[in-house]
PDB file of N, CA and C in Angstrom:
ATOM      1  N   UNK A   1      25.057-103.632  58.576  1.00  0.00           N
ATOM      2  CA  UNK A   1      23.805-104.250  58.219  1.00  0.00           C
ATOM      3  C   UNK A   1      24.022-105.118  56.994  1.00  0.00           C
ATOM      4  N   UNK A   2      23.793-106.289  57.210  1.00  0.00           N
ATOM      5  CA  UNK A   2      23.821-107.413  55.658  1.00  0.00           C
ATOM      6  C   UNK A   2      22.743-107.611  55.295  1.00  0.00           C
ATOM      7  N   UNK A   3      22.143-107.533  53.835  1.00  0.00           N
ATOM      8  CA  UNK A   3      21.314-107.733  53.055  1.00  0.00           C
ATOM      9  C   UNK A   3      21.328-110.004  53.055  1.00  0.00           C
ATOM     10  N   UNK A   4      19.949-109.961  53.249  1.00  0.00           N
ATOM     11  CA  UNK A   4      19.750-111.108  53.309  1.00  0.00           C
ATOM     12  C   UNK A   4      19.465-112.101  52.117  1.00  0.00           C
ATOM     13  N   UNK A   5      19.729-112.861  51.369  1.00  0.00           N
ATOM     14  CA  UNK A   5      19.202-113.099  50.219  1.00  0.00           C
ATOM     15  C   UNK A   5      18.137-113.433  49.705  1.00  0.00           C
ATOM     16  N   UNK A   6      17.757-113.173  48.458  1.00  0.00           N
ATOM     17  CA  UNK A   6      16.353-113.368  48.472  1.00  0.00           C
ATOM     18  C   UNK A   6      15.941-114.871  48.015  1.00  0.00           C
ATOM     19  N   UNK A   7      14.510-114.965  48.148  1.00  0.00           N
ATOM     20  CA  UNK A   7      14.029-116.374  48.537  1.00  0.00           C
ATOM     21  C   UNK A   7      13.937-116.470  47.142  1.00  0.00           C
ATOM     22  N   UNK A   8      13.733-117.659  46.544  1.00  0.00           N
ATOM     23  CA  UNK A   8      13.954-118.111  44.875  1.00  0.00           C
ATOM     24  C   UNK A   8      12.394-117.436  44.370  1.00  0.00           C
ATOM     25  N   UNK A   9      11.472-118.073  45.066  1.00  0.00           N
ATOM     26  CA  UNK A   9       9.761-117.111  45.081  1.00  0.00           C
ATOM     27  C   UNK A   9      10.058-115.457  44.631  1.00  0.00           C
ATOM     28  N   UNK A  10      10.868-115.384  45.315  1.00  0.00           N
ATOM     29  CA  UNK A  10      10.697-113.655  45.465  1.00  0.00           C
ATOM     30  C   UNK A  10      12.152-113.098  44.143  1.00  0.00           C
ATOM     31  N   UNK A  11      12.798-113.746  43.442  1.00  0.00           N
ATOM     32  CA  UNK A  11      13.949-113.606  42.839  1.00  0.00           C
ATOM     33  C   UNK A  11      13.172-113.262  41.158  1.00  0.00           C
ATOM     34  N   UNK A  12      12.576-113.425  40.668  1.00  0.00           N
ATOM     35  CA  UNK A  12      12.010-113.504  39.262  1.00  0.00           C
ATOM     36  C   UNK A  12      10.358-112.413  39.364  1.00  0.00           C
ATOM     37  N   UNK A  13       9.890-111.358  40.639  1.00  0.00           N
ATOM     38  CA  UNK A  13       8.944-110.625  41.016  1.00  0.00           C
ATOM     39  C   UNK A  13       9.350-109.552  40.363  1.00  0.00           C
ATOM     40  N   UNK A  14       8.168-109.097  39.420  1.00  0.00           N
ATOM     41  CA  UNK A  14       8.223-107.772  38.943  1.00  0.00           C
ATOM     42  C   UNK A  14       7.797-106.503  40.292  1.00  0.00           C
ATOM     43  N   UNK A  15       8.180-105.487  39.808  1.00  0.00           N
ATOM     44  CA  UNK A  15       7.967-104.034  40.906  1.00  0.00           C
ATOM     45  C   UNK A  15       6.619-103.891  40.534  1.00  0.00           C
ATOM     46  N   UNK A  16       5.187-103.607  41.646  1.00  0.00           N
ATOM     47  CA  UNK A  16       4.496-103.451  41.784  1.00  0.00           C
ATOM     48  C   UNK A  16       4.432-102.189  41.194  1.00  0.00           C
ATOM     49  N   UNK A  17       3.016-101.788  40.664  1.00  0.00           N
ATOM     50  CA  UNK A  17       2.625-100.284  40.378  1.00  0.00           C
ATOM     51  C   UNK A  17       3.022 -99.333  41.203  1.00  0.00           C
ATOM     52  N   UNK A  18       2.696 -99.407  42.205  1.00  0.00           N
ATOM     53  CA  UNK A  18       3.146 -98.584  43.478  1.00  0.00           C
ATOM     54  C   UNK A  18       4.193 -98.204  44.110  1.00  0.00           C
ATOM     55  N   UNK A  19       5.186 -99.579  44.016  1.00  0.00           N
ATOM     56  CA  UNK A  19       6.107 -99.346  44.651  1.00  0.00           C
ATOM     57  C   UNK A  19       6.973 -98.762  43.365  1.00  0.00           C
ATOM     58  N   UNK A  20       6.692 -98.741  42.154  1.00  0.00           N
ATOM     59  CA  UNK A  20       7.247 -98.120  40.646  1.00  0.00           C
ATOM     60  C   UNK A  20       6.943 -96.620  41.238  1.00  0.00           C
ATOM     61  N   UNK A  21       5.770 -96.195  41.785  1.00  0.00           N
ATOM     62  CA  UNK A  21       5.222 -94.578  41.641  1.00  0.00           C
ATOM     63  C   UNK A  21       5.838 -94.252  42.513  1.00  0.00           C
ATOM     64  N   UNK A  22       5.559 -94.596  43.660  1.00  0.00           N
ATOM     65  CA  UNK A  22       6.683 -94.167  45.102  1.00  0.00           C
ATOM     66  C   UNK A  22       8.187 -93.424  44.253  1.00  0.00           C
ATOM     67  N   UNK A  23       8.463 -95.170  44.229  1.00  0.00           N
ATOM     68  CA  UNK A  23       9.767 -94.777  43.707  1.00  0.00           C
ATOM     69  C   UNK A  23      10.338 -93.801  42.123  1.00  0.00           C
ATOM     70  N   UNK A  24       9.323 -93.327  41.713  1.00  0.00           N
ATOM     71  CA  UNK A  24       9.489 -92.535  40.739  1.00  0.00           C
ATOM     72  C   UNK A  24       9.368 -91.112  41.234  1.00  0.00           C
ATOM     73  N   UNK A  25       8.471 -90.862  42.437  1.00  0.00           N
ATOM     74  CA  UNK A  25       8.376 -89.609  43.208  1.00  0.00           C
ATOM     75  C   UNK A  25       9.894 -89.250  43.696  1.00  0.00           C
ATOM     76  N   UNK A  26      10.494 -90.060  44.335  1.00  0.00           N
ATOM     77  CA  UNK A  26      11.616 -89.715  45.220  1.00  0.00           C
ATOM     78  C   UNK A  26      12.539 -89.769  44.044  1.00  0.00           C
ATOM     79  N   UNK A  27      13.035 -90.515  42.909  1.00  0.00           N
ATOM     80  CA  UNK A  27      13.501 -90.175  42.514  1.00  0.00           C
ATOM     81  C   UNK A  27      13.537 -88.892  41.371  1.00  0.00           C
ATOM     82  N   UNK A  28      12.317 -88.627  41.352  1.00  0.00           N
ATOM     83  CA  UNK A  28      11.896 -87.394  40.632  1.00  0.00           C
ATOM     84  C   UNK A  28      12.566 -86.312  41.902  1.00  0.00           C
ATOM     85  N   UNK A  29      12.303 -86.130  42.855  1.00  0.00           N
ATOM     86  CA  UNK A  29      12.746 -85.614  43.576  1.00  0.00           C
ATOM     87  C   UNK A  29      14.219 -84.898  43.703  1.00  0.00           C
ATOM     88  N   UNK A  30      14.732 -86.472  43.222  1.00  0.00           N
ATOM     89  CA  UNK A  30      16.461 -86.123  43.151  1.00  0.00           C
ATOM     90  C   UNK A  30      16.982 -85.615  42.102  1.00  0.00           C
ATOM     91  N   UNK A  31      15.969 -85.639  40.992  1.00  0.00           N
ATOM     92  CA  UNK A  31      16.430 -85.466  39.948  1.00  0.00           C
ATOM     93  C   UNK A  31      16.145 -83.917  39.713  1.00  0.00           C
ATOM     94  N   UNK A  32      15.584 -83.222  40.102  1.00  0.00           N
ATOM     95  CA  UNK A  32      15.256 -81.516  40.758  1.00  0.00           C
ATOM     96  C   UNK A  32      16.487 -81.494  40.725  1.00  0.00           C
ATOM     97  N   UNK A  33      17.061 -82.084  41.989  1.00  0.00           N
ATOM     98  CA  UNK A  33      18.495 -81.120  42.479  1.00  0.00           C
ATOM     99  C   UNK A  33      19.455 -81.566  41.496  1.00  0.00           C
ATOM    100  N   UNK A  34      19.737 -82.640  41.244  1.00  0.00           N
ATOM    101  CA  UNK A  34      20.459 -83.274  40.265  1.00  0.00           C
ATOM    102  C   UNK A  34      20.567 -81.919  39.041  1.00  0.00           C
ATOM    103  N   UNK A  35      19.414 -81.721  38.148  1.00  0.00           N
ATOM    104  CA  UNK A  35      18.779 -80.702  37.023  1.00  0.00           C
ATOM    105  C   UNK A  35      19.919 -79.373  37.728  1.00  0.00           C
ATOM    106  N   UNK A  36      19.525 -78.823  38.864  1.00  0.00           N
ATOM    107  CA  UNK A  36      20.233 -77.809  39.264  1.00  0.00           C
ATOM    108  C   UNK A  36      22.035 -77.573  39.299  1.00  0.00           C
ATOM    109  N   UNK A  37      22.386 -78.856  39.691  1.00  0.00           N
ATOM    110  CA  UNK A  37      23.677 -78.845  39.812  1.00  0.00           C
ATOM    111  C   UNK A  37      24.095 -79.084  38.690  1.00  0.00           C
ATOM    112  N   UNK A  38      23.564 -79.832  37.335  1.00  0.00           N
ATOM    113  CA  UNK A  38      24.048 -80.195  36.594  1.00  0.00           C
ATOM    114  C   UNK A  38      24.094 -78.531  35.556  1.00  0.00           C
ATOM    115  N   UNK A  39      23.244 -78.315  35.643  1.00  0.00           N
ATOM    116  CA  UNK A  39      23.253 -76.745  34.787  1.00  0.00           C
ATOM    117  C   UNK A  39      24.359 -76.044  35.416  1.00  0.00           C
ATOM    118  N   UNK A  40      24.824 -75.856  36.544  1.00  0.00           N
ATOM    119  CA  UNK A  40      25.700 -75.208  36.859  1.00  0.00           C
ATOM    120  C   UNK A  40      27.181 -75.432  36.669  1.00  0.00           C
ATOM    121  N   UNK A  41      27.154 -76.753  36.760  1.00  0.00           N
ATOM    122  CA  UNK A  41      28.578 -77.871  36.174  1.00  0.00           C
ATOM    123  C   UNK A  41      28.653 -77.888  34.516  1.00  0.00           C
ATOM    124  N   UNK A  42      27.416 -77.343  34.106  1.00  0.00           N
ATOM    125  CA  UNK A  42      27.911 -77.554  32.172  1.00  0.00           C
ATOM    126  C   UNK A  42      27.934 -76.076  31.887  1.00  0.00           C
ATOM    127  N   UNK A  43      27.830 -75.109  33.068  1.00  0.00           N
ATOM    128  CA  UNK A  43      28.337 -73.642  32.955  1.00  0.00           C
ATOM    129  C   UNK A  43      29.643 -73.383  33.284  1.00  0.00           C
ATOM    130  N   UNK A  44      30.223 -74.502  34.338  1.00  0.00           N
ATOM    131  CA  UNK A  44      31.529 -74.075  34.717  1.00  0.00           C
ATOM    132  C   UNK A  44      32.158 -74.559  33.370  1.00  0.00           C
ATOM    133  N   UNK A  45      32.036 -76.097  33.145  1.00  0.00           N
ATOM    134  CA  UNK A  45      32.487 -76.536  31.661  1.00  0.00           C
ATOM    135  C   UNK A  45      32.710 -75.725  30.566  1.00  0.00           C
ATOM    136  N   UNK A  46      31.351 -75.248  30.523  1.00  0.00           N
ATOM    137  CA  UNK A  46      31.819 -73.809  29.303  1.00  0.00           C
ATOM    138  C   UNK A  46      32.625 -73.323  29.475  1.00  0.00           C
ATOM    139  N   UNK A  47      33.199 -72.124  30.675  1.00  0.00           N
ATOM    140  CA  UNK A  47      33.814 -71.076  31.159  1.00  0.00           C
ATOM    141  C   UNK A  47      35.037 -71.450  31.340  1.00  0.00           C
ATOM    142  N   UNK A  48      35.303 -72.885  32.168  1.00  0.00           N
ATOM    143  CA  UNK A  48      36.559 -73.170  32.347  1.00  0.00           C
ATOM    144  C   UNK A  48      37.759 -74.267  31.405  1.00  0.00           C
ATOM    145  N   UNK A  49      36.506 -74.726  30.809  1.00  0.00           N
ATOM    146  CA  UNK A  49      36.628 -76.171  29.898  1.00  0.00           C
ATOM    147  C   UNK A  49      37.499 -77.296  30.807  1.00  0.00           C
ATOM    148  N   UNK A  50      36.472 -77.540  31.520  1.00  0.00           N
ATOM    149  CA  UNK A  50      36.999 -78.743  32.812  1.00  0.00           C
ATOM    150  C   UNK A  50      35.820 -79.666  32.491  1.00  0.00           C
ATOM    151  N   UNK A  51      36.067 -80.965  33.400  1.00  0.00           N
ATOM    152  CA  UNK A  51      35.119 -82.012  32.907  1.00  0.00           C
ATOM    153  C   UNK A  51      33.965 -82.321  34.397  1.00  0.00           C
ATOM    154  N   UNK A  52      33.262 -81.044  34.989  1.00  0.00           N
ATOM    155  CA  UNK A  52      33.352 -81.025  36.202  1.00  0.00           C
ATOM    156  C   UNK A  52      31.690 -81.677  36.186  1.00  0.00           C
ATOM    157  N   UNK A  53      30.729 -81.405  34.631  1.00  0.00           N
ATOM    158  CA  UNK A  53      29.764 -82.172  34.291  1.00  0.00           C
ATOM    159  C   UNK A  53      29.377 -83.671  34.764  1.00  0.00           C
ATOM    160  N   UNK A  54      30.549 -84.327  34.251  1.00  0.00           N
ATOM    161  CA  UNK A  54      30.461 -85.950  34.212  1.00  0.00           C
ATOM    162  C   UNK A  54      30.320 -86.141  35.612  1.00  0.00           C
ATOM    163  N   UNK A  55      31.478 -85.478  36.248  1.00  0.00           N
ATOM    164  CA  UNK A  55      31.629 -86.578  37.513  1.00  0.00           C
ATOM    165  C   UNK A  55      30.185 -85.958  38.516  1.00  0.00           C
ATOM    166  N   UNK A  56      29.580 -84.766  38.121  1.00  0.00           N
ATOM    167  CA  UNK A  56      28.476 -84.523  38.818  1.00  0.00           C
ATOM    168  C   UNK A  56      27.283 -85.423  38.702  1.00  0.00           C
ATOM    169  N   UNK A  57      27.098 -86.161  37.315  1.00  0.00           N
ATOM    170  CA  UNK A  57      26.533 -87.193  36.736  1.00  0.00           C
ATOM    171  C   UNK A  57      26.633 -88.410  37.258  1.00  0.00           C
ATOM    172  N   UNK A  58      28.147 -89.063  37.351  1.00  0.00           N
ATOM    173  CA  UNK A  58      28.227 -89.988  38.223  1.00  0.00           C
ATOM    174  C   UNK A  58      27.563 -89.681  39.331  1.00  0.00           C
ATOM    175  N   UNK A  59      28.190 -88.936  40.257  1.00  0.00           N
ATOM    176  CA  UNK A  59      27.353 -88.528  41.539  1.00  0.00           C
ATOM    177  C   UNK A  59      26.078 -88.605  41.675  1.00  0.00           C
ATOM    178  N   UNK A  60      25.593 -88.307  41.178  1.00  0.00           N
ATOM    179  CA  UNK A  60      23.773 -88.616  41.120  1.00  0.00           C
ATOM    180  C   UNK A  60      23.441 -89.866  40.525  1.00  0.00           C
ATOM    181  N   UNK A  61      24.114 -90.595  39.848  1.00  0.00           N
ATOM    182  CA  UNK A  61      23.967 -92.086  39.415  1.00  0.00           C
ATOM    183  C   UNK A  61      24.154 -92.768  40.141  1.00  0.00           C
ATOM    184  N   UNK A  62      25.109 -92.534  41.371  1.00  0.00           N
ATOM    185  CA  UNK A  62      25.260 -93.601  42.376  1.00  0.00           C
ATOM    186  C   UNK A  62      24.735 -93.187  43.681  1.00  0.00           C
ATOM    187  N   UNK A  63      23.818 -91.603  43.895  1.00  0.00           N
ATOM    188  CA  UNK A  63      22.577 -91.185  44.671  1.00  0.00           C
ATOM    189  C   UNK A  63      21.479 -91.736  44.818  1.00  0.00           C
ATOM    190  N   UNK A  64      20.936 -91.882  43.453  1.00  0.00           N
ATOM    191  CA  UNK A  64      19.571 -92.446  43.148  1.00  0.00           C
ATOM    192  C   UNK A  64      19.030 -93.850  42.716  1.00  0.00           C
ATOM    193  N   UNK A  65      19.145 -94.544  43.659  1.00  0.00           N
ATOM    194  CA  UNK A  65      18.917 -95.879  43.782  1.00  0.00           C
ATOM    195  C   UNK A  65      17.172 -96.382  43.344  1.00  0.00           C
ATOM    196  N   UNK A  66      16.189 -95.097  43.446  1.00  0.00           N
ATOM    197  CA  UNK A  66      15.013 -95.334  42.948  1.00  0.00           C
ATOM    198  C   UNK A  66      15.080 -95.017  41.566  1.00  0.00           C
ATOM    199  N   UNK A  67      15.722 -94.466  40.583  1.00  0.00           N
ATOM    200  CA  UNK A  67      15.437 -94.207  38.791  1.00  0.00           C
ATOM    201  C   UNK A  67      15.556 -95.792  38.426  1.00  0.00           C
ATOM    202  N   UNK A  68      16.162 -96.563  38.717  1.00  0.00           N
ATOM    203  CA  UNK A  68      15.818 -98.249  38.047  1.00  0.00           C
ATOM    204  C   UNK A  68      14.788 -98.816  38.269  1.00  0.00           C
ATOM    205  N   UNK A  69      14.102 -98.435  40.033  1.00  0.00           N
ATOM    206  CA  UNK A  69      12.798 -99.130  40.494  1.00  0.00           C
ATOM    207  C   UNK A  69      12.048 -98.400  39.721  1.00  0.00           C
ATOM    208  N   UNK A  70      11.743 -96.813  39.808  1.00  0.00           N
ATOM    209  CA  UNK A  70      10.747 -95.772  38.764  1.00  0.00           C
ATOM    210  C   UNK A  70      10.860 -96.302  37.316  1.00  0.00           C
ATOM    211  N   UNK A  71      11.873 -96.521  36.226  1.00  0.00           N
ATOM    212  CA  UNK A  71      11.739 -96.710  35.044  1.00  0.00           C
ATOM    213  C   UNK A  71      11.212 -98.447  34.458  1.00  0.00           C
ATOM    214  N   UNK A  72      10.929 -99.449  35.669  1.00  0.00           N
ATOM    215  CA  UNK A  72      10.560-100.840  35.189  1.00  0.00           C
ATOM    216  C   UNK A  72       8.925-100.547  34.883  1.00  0.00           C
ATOM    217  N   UNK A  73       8.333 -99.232  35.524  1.00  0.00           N
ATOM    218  CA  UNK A  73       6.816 -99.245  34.679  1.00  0.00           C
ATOM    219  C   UNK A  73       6.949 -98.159  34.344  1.00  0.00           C
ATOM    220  N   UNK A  74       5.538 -97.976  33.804  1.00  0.00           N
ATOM    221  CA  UNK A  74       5.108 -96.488  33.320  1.00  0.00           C
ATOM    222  C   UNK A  74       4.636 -95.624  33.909  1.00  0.00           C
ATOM    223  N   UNK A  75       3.987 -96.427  35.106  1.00  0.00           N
ATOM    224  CA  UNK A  75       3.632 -95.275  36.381  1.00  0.00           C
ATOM    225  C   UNK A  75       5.019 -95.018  37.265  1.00  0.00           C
ATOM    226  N   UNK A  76       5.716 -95.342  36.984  1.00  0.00           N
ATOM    227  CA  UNK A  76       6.750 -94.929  37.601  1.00  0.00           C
ATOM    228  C   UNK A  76       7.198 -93.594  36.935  1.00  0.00           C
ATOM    229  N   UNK A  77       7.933 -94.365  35.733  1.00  0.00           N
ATOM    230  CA  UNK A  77       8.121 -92.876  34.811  1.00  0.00           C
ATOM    231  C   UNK A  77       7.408 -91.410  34.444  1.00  0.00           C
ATOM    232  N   UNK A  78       6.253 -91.687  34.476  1.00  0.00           N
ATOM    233  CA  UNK A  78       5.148 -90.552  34.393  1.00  0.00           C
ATOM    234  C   UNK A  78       5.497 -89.608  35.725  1.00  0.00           C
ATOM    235  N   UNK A  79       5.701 -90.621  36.448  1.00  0.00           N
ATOM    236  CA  UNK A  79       5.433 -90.024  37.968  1.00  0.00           C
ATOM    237  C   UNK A  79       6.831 -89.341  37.958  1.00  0.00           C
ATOM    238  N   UNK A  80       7.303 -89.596  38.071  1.00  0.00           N
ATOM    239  CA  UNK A  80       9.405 -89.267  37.785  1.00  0.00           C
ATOM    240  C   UNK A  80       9.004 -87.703  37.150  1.00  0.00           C
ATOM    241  N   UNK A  81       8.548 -87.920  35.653  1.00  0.00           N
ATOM    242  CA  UNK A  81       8.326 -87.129  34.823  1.00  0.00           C
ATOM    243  C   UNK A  81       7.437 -85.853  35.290  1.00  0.00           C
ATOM    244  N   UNK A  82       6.587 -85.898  36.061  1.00  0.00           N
ATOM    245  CA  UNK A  82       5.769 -84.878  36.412  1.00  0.00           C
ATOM    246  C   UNK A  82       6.307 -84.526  37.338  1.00  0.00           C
ATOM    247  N   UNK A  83       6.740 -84.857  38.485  1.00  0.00           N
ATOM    248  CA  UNK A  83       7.398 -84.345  39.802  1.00  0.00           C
ATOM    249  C   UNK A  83       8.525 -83.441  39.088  1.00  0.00           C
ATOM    250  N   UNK A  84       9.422 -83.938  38.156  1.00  0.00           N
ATOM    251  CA  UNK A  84      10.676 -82.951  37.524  1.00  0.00           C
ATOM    252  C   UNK A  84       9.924 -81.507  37.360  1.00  0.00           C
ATOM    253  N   UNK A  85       8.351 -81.715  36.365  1.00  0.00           N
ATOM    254  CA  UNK A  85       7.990 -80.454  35.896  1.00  0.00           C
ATOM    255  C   UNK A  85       7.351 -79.723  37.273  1.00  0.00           C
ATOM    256  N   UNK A  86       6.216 -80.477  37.577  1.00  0.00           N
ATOM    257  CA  UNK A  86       5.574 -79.841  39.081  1.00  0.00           C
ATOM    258  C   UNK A  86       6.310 -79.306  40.220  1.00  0.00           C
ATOM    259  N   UNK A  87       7.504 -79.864  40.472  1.00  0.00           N
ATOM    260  CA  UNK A  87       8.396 -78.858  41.446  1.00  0.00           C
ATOM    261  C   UNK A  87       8.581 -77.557  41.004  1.00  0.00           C
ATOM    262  N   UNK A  88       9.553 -77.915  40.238  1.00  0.00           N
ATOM    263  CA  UNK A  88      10.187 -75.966  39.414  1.00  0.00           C
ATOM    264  C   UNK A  88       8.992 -75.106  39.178  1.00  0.00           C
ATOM    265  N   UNK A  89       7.885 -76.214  38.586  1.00  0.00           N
ATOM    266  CA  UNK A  89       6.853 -75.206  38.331  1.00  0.00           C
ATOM    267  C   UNK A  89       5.964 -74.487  39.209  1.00  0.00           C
ATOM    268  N   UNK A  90       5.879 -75.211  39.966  1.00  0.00           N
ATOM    269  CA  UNK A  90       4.886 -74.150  41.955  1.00  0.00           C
ATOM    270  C   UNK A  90       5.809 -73.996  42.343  1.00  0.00           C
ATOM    271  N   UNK A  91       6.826 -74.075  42.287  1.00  0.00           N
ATOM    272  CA  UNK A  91       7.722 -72.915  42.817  1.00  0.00           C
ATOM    273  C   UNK A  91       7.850 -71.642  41.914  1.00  0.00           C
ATOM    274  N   UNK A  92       8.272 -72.020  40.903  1.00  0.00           N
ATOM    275  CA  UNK A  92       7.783 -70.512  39.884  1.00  0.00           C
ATOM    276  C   UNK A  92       6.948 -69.904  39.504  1.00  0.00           C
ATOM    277  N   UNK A  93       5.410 -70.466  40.096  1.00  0.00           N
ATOM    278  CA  UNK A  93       4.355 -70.056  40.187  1.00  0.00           C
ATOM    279  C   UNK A  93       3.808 -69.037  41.486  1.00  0.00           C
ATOM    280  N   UNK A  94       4.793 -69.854  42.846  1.00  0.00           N
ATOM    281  CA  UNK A  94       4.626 -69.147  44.170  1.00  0.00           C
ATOM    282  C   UNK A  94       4.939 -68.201  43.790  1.00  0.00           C
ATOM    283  N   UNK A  95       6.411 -67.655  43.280  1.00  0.00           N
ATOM    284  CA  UNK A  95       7.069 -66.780  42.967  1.00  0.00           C
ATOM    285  C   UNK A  95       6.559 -65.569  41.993  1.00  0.00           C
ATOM    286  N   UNK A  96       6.277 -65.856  40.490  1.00  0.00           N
ATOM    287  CA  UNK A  96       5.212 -65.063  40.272  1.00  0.00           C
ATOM    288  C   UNK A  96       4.446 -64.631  41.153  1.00  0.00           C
ATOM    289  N   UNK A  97       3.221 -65.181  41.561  1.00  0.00           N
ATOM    290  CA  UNK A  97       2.334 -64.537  42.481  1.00  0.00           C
ATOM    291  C   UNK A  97       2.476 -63.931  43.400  1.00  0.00           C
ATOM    292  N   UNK A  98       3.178 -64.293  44.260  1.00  0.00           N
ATOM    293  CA  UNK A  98       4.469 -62.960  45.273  1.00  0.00           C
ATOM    294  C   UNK A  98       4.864 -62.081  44.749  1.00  0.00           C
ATOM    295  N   UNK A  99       5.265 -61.739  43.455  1.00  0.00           N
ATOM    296  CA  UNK A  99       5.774 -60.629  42.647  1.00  0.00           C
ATOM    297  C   UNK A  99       4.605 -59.839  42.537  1.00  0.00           C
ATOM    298  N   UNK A 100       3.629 -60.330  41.788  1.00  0.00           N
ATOM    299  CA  UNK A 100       2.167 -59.942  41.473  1.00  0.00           C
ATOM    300  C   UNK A 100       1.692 -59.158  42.543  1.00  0.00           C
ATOM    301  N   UNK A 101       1.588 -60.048  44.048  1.00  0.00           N
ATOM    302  CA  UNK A 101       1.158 -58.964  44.825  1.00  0.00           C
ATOM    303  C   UNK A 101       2.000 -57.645  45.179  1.00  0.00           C
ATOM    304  N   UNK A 102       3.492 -57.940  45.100  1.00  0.00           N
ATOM    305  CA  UNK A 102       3.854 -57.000  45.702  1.00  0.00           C
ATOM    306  C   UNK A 102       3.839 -55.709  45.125  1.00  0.00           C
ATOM    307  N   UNK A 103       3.816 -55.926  43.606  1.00  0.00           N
ATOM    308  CA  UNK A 103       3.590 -54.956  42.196  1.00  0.00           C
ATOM    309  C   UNK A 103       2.512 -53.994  42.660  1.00  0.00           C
ATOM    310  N   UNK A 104       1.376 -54.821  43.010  1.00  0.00           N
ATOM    311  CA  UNK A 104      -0.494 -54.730  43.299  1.00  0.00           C
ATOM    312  C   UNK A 104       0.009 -53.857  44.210  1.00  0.00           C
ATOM    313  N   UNK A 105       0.589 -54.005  45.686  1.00  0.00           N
ATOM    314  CA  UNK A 105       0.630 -53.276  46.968  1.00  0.00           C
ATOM    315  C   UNK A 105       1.737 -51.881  46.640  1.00  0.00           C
ATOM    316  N   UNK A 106       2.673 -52.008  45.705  1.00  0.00           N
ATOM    317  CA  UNK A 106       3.603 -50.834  45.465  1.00  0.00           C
ATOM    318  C   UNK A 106       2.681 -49.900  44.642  1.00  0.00           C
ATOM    319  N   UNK A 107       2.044 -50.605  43.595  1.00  0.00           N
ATOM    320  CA  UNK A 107       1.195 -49.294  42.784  1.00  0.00           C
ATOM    321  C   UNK A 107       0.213 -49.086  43.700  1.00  0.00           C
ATOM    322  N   UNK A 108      -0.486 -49.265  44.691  1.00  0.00           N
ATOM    323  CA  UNK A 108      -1.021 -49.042  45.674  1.00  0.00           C
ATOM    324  C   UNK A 108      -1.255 -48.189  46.261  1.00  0.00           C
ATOM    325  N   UNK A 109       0.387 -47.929  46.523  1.00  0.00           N
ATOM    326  CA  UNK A 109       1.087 -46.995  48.213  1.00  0.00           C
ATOM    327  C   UNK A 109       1.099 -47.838  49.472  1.00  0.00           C
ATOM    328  N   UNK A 110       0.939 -49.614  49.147  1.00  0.00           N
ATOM    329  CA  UNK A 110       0.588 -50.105  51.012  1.00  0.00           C
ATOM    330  C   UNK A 110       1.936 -50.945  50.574  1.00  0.00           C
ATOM    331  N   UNK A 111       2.865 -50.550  50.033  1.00  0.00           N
ATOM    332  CA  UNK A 111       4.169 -51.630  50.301  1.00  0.00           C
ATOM    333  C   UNK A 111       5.157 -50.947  50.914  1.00  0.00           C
ATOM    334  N   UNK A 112       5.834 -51.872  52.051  1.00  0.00           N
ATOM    335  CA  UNK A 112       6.845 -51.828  53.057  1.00  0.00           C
ATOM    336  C   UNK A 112       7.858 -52.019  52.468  1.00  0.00           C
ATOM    337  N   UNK A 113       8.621 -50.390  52.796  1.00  0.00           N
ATOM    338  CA  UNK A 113      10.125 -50.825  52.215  1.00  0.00           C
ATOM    339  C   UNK A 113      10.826 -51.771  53.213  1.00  0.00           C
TER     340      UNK A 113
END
């Protein structure tokens, strides 16, 4: 597939609000897993003293083709920015509350071993 070039009109167009938020979602997205692997690569670093950090860094630098479209506005970035916190966080919220009940149903007597 060849990329076609762009028309001189269309060469000097800033990124729309939208297409900034979009693209700050998905790359918020990547940047979840990115967050995950990278904590685990600056644990091996510790333990092993290897440089296994960086190149995980690269790797996700040349993944995420939306963090340049997300960071040209501010609705992009916000959006980037909240998706990082709002994932981990309803998920660690589901999780609590699953705990919660199951606590609720064991002091109970109605929980299934």
């Amino acid at each position: 597939m060849s990329l076609e070039p762009l028309f001189p009109a269309e060469q000097n167009n800033e990124v729309s609000w939208y297409t900034s938020g979009l693209a700050g979602i998905a790359s918020g997205g990547i940047k979840v897993v990115e967050g995950a692997f990278s904590l685990g690569a600056e644990l091996i670093d510790l333990g092993a003293d290897t440089n296994t950090a960086a190149s995980v860094e690269q790797f996700f630098d040349k993944l995420n083709p939306f963090e340049e479209i997300a960071e040209e506005r501010a609705i992009g970035r916000l959006t980037e920015a909240f998706v990082q916190i709002a994932v981990p966080g309803g998920a660690g919220a589901k999780a609590a509350t699953m705990a919660a009940k199951a606590l609720k149903a064991k002091r109970a007597g109605k929980y299934l071993n």
